[in-house]
C-alpha atoms as a PDB file:
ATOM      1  CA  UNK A   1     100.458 117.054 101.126  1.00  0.00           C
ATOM      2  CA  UNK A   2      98.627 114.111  99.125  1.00  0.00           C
ATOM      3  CA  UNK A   3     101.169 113.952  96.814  1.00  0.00           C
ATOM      4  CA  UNK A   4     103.892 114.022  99.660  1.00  0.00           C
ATOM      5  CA  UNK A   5     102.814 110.817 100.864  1.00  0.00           C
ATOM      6  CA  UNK A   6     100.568 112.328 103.955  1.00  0.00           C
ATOM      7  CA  UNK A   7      98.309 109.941 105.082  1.00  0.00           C
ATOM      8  CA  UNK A   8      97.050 110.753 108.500  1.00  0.00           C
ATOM      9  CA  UNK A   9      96.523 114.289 110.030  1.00  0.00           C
ATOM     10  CA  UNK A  10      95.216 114.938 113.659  1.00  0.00           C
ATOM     11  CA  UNK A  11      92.822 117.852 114.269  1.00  0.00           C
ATOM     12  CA  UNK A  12      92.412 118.974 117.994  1.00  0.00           C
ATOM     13  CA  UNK A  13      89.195 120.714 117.472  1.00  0.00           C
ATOM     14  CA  UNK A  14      87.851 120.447 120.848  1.00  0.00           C
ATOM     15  CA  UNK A  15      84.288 122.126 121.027  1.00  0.00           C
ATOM     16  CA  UNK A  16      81.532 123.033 118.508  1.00  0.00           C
ATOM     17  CA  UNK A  17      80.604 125.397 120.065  1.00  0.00           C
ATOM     18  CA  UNK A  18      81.567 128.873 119.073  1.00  0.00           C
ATOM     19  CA  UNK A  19      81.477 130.270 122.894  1.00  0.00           C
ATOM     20  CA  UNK A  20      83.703 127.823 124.086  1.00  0.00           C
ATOM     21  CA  UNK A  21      86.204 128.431 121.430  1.00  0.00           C
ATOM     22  CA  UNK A  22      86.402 131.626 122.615  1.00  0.00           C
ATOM     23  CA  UNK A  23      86.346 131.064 126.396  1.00  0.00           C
ATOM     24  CA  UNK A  24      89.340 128.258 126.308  1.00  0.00           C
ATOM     25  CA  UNK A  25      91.285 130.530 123.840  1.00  0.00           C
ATOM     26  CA  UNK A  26      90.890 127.865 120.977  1.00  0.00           C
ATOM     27  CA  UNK A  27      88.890 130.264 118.104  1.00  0.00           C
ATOM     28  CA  UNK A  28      88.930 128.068 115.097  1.00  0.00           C
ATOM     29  CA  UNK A  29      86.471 128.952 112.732  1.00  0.00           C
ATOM     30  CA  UNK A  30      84.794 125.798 112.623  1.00  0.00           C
ATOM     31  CA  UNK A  31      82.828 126.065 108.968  1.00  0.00           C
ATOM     32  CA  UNK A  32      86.410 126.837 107.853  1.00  0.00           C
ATOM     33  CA  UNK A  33      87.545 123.725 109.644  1.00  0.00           C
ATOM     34  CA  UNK A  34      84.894 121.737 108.462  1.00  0.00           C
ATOM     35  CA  UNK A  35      85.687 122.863 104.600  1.00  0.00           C
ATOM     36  CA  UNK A  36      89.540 121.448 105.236  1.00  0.00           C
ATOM     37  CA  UNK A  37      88.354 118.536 107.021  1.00  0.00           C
ATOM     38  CA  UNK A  38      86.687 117.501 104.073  1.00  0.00           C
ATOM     39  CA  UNK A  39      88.937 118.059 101.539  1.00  0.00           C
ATOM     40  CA  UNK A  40      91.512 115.744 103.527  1.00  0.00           C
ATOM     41  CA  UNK A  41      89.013 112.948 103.404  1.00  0.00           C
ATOM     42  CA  UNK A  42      88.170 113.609  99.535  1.00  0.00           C
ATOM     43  CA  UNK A  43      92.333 113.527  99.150  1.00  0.00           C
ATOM     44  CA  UNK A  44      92.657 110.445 100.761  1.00  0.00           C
ATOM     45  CA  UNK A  45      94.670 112.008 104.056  1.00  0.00           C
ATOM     46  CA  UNK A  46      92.433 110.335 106.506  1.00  0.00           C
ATOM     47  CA  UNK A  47      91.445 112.771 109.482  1.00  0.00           C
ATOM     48  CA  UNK A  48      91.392 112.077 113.273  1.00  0.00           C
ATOM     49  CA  UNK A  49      89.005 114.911 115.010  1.00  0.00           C
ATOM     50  CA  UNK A  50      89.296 115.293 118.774  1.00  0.00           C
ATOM     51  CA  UNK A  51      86.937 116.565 120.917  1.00  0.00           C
ATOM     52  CA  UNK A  52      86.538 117.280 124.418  1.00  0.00           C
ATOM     53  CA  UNK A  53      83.326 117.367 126.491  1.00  0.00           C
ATOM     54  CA  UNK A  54      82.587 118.101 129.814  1.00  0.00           C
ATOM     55  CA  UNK A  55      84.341 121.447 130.363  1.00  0.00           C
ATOM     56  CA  UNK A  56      83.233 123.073 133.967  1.00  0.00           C
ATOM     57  CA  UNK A  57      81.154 125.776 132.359  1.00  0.00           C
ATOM     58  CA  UNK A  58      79.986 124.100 129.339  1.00  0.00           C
ATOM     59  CA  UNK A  59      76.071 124.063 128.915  1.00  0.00           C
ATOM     60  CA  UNK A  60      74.530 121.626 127.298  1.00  0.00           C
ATOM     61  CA  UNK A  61      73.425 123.840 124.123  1.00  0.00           C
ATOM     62  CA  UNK A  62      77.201 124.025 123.570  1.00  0.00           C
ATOM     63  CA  UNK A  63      77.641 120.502 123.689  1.00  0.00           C
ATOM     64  CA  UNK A  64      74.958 119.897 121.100  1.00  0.00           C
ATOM     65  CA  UNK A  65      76.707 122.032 118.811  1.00  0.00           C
ATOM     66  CA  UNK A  66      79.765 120.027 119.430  1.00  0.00           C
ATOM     67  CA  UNK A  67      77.148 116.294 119.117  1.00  0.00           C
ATOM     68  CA  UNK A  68      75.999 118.735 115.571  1.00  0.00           C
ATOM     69  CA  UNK A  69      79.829 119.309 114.337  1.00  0.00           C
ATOM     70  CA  UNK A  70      80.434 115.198 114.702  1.00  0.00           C
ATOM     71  CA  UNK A  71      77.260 114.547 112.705  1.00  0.00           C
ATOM     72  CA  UNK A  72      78.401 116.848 109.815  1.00  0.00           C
ATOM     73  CA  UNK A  73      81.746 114.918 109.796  1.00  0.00           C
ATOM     74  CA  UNK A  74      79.636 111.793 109.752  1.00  0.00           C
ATOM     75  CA  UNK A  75      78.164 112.662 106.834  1.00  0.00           C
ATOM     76  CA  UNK A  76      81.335 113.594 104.505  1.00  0.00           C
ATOM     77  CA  UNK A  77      82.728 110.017 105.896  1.00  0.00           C
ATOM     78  CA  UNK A  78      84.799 111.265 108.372  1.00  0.00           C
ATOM     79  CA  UNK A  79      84.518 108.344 111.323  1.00  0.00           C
ATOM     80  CA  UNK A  80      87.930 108.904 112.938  1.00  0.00           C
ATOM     81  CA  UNK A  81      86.082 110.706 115.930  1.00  0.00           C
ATOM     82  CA  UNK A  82      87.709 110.594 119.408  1.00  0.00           C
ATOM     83  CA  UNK A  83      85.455 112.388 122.312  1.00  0.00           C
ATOM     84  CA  UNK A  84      87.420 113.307 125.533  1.00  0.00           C
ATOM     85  CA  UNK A  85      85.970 113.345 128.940  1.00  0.00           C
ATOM     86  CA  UNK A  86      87.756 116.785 130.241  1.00  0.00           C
ATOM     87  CA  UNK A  87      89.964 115.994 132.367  1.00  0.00           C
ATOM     88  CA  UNK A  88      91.298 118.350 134.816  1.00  0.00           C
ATOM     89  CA  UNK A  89      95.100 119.358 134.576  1.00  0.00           C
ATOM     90  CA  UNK A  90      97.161 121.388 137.696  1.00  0.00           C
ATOM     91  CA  UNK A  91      97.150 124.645 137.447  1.00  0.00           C
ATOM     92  CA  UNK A  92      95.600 125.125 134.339  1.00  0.00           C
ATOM     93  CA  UNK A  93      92.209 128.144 134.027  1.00  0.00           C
ATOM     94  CA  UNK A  94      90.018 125.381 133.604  1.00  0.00           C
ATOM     95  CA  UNK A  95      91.040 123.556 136.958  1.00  0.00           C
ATOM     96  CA  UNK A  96      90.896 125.978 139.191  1.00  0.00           C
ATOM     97  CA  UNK A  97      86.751 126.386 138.159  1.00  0.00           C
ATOM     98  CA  UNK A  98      86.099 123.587 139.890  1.00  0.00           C
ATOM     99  CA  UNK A  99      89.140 122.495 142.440  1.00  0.00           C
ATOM    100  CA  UNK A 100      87.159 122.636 145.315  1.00  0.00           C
ATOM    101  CA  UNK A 101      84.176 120.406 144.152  1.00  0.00           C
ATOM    102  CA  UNK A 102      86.515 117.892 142.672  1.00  0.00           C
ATOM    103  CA  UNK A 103      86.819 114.846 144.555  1.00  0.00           C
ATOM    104  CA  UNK A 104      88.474 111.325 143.738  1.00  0.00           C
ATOM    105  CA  UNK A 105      86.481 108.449 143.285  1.00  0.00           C
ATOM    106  CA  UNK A 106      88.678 105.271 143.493  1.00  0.00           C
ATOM    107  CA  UNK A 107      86.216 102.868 141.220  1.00  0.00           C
ATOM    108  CA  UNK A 108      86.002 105.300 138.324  1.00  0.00           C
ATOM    109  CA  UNK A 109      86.653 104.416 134.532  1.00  0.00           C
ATOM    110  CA  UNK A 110      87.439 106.732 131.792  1.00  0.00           C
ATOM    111  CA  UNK A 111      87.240 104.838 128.131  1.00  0.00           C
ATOM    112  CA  UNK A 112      88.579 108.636 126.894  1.00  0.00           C
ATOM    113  CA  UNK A 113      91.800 107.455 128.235  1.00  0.00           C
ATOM    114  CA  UNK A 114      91.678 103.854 128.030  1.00  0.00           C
ATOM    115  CA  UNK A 115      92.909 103.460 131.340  1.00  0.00           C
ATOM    116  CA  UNK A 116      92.557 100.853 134.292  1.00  0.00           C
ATOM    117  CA  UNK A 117      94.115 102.524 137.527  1.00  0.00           C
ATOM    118  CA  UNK A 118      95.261  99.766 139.978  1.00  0.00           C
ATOM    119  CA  UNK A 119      96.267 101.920 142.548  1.00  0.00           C
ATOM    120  CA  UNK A 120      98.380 100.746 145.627  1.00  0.00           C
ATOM    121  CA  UNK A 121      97.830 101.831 148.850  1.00  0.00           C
ATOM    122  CA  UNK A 122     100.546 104.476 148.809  1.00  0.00           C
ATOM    123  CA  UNK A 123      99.772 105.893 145.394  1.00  0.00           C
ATOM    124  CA  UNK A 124      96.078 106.170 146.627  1.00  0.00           C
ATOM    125  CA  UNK A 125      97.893 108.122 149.594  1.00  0.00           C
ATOM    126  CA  UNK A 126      99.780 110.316 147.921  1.00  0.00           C
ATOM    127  CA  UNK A 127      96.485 111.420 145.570  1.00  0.00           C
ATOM    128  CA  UNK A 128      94.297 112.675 148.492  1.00  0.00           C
ATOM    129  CA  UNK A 129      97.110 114.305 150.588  1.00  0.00           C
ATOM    130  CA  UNK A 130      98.450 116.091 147.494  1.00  0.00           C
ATOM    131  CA  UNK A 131      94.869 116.944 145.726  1.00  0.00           C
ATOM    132  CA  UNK A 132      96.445 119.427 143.849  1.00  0.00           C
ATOM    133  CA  UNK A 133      99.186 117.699 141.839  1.00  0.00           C
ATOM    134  CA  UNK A 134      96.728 114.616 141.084  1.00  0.00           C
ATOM    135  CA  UNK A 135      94.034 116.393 140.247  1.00  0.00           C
ATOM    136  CA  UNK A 136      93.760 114.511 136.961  1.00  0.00           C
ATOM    137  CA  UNK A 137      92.772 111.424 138.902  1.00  0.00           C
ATOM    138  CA  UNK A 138      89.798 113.445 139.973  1.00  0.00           C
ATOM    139  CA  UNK A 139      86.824 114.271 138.931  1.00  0.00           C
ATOM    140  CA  UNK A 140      83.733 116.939 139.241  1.00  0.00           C
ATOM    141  CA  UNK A 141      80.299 117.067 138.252  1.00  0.00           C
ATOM    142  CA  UNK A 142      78.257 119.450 136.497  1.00  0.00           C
ATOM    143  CA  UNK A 143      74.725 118.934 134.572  1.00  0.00           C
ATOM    144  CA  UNK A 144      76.569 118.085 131.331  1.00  0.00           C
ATOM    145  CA  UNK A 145      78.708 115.128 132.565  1.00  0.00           C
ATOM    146  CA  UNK A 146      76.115 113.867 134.719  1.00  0.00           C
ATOM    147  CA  UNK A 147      73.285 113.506 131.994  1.00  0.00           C
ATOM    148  CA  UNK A 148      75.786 112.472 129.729  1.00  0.00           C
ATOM    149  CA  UNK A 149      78.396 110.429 131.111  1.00  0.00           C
ATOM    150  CA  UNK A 150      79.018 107.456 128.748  1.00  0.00           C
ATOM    151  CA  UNK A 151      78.863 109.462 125.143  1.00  0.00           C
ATOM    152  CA  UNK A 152      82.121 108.959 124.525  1.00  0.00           C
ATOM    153  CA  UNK A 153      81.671 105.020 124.392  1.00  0.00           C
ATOM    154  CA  UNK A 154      79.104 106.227 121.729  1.00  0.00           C
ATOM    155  CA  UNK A 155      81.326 107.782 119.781  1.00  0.00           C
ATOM    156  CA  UNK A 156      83.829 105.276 120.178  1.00  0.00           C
ATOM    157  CA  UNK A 157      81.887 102.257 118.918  1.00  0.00           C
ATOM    158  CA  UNK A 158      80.643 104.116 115.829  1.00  0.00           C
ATOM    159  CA  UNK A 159      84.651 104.581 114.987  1.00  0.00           C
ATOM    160  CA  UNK A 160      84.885 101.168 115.387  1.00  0.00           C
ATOM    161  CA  UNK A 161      82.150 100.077 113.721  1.00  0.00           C
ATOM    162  CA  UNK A 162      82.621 102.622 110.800  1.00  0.00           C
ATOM    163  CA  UNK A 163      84.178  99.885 108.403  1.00  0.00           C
ATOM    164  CA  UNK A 164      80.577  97.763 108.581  1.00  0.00           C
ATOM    165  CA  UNK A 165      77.822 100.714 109.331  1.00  0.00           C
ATOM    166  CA  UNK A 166      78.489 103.654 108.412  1.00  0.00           C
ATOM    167  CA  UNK A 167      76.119 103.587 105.718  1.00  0.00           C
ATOM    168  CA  UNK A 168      73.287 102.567 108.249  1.00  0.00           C
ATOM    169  CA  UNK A 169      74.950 105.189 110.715  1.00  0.00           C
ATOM    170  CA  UNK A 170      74.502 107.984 108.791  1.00  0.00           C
ATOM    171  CA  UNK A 171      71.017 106.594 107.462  1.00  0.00           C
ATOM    172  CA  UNK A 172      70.147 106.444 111.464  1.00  0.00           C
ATOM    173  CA  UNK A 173      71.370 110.674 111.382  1.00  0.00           C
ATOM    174  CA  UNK A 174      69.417 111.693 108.829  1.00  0.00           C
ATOM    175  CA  UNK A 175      66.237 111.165 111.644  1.00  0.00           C
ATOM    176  CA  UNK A 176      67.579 111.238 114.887  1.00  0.00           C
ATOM    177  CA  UNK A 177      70.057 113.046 116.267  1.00  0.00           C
ATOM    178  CA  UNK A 178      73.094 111.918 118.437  1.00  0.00           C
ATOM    179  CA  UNK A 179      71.558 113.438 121.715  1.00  0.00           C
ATOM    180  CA  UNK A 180      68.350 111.379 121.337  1.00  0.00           C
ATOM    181  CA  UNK A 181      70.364 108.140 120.353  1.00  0.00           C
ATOM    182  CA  UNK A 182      72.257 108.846 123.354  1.00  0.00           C
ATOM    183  CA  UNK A 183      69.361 109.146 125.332  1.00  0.00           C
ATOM    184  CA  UNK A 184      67.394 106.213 124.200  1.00  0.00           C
ATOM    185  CA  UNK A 185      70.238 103.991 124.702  1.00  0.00           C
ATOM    186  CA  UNK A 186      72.023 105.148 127.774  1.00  0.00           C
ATOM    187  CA  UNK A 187      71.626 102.102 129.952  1.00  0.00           C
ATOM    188  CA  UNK A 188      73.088  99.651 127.100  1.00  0.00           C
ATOM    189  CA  UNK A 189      76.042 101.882 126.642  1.00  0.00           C
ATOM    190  CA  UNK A 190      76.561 102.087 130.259  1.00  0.00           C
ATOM    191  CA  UNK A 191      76.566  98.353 130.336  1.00  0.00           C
ATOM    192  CA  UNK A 192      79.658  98.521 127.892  1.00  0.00           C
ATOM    193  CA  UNK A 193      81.374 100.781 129.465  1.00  0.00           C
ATOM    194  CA  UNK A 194      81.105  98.970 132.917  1.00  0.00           C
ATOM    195  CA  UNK A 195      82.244  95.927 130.827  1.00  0.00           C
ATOM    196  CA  UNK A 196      85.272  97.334 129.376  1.00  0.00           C
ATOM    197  CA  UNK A 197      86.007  98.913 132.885  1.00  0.00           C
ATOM    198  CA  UNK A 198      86.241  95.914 134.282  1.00  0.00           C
ATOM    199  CA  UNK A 199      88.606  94.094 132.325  1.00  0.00           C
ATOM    200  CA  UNK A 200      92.207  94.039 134.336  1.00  0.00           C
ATOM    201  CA  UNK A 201      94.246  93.580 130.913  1.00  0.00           C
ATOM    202  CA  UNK A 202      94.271  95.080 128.191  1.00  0.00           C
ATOM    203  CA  UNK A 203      92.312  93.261 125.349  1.00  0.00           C
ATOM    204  CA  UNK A 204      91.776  95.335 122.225  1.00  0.00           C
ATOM    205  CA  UNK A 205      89.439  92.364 120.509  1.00  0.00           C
ATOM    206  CA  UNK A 206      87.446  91.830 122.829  1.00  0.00           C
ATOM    207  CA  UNK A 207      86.811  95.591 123.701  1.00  0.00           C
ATOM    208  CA  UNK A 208      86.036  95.976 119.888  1.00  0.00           C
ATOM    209  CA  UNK A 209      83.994  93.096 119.811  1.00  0.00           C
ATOM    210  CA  UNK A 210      81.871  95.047 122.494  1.00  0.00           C
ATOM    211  CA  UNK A 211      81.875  98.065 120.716  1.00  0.00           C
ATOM    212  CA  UNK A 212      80.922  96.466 117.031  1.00  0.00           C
ATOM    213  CA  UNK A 213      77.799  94.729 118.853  1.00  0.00           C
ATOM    214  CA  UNK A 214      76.901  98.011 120.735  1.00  0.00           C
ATOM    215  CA  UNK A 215      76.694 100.011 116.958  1.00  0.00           C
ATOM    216  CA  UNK A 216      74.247  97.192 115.921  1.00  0.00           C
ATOM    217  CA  UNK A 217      72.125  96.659 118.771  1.00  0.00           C
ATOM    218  CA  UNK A 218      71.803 100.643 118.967  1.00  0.00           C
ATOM    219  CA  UNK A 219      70.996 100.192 114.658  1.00  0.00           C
ATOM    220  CA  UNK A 220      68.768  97.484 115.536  1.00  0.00           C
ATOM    221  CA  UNK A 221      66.659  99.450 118.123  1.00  0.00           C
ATOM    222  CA  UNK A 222      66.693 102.677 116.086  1.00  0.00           C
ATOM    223  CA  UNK A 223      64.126 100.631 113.923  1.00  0.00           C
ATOM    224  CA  UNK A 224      62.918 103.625 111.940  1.00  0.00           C
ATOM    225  CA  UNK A 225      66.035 103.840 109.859  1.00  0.00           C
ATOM    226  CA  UNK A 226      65.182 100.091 108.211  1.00  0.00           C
ATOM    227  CA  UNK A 227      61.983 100.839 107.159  1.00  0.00           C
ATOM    228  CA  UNK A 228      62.134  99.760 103.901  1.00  0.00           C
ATOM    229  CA  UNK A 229      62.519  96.582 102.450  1.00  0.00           C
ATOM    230  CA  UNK A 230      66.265  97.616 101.118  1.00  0.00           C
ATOM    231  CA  UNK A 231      67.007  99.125 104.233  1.00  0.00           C
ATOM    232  CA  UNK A 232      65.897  96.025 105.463  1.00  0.00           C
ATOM    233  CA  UNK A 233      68.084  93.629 103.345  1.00  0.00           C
ATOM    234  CA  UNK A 234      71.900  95.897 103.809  1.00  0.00           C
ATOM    235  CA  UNK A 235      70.626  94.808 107.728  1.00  0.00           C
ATOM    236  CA  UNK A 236      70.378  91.548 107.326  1.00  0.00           C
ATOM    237  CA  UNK A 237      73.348  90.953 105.253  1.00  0.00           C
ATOM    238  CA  UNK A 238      75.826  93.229 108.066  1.00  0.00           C
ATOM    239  CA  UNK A 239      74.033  90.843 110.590  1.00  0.00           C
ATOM    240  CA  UNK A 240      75.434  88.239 108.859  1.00  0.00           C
ATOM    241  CA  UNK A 241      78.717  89.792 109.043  1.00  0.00           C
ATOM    242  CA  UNK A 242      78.625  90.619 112.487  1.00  0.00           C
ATOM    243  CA  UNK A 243      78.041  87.344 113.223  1.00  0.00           C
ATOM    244  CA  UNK A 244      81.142  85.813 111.370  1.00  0.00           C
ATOM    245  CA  UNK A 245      82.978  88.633 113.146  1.00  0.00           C
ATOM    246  CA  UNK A 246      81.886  87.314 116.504  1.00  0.00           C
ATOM    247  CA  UNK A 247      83.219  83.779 115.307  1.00  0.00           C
ATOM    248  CA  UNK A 248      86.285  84.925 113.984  1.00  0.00           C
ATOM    249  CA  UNK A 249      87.110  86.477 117.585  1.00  0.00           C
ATOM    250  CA  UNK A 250      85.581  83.059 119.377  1.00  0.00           C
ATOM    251  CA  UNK A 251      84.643  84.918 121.594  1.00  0.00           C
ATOM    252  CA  UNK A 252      80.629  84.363 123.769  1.00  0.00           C
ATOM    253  CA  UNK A 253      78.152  86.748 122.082  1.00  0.00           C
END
């Protein structure tokens, strides 16, 4: 395919998790995956991996598997990582788990998207009378997407920021885990995300921007992973970097 002239190919892997490959009728066998994954990436195809998190019965030992998938890609340079909120879709097995705890919330954001709803009046009519058809505007909540409701913005920014850290992002992996970078850092990433919510147009610098400076603040907290004096000096010189990328974009830090 290499030698075709394929440069791109998209792999909707979903979960990590073997049990919920089998309970949304996905079965890939993910070491398999993994194995072709890789051998894209060491062909120069570049691979895009999708996952989803989120699902109504998904526990949160299946999404670490998913969080442990993601950090294997990491590691064979695979940064093209896109992590999905589930959304809920009519009539679908999934949807009708949870249809009658779903409820709309008006002021929500969903980065996994990258959409801004300005609803009118009417259109926010016609989504509570007809609950059913615009159930995708909806949402639900279960312990997984409540303790873990902004890890796709920390997915994101890594795929941003793969170009400048992914050496110091996959340093950071080899002691700590996703989960417990997650959990450290929650409130800054929330602060992004309520950042990028809030713009009313769509500004793909600036959101960037954002997402470059939350990798290195997040690199810069997780101090363990420059303890050395090299570490120490790669740092300084992507700080550097950062910074000229911040005055390229004249934009405020």
């Amino acid at each position: 395919m290499a030698h075709s002239g394929c440069e791109n190919i998209y792999f909707g892997i979903e979960s990590g998790s073997k049990s919920l490959q089998s309970s949304t009728n996905k079965r890939l066998d993910l070491n398999e995956s993994l194995k072709i994954i890789e051998i894209c990436s060491k062909n120069n195809i570049e691979p895009t991996c999708s996952f989803i998190f989120g699902f109504p019965d998904e526990k949160e030992s299946e999404l670490l598997d998913t969080l442990d998938l993601i950090t294997q890609l990491y590691f064979v340079n695979v940064f093209n990582i896109q992590l999905h909120l589930f959304t809920p879709f009519p009539k679908t097995k999934e949807t009708e788990k949870i249809i009658n705890q779903a409820y709309f919330d008006p002021n929500g954001r969903n980065l996994s998207i990258g959409e801004v709803y300005n609803f009118t009046s009417r259109g926010l009519e016609l989504i509570k009378e007809r609950k059913n058809l615009f159930i995708s505007y909806y949402t639900f909540d279960t312990e997984v997407r409540n303790k873990y409701r902004y890890l796709d913005v920390l997915i994101e920014s890594f795929g941003v920021a793969k170009d400048l850290f992914r050496f110091e992002i996959k340093r950071m992996l080899r002691k700590t885990s996703l989960k417990d970078i997650y959990l450290r850092n929650e409130k800054r990433i929330m602060q992004v995300y309520k950042l990028i919510s809030d713009l009313t147009i769509s500004n793909p610098s600036k959101i960037n921007k954002m997402l470059y400076n939350l990798t290195f603040n997040i690199l810069n907290y997780e101090k363990k992973v420059f303890e050395s004096k090299e570490e120490k000096k790669v740092f300084e010189i992507h700080t550097i970097a950062l910074n000229m990328m911040n005055q390229d974009l004249q934009m405020p830090g």
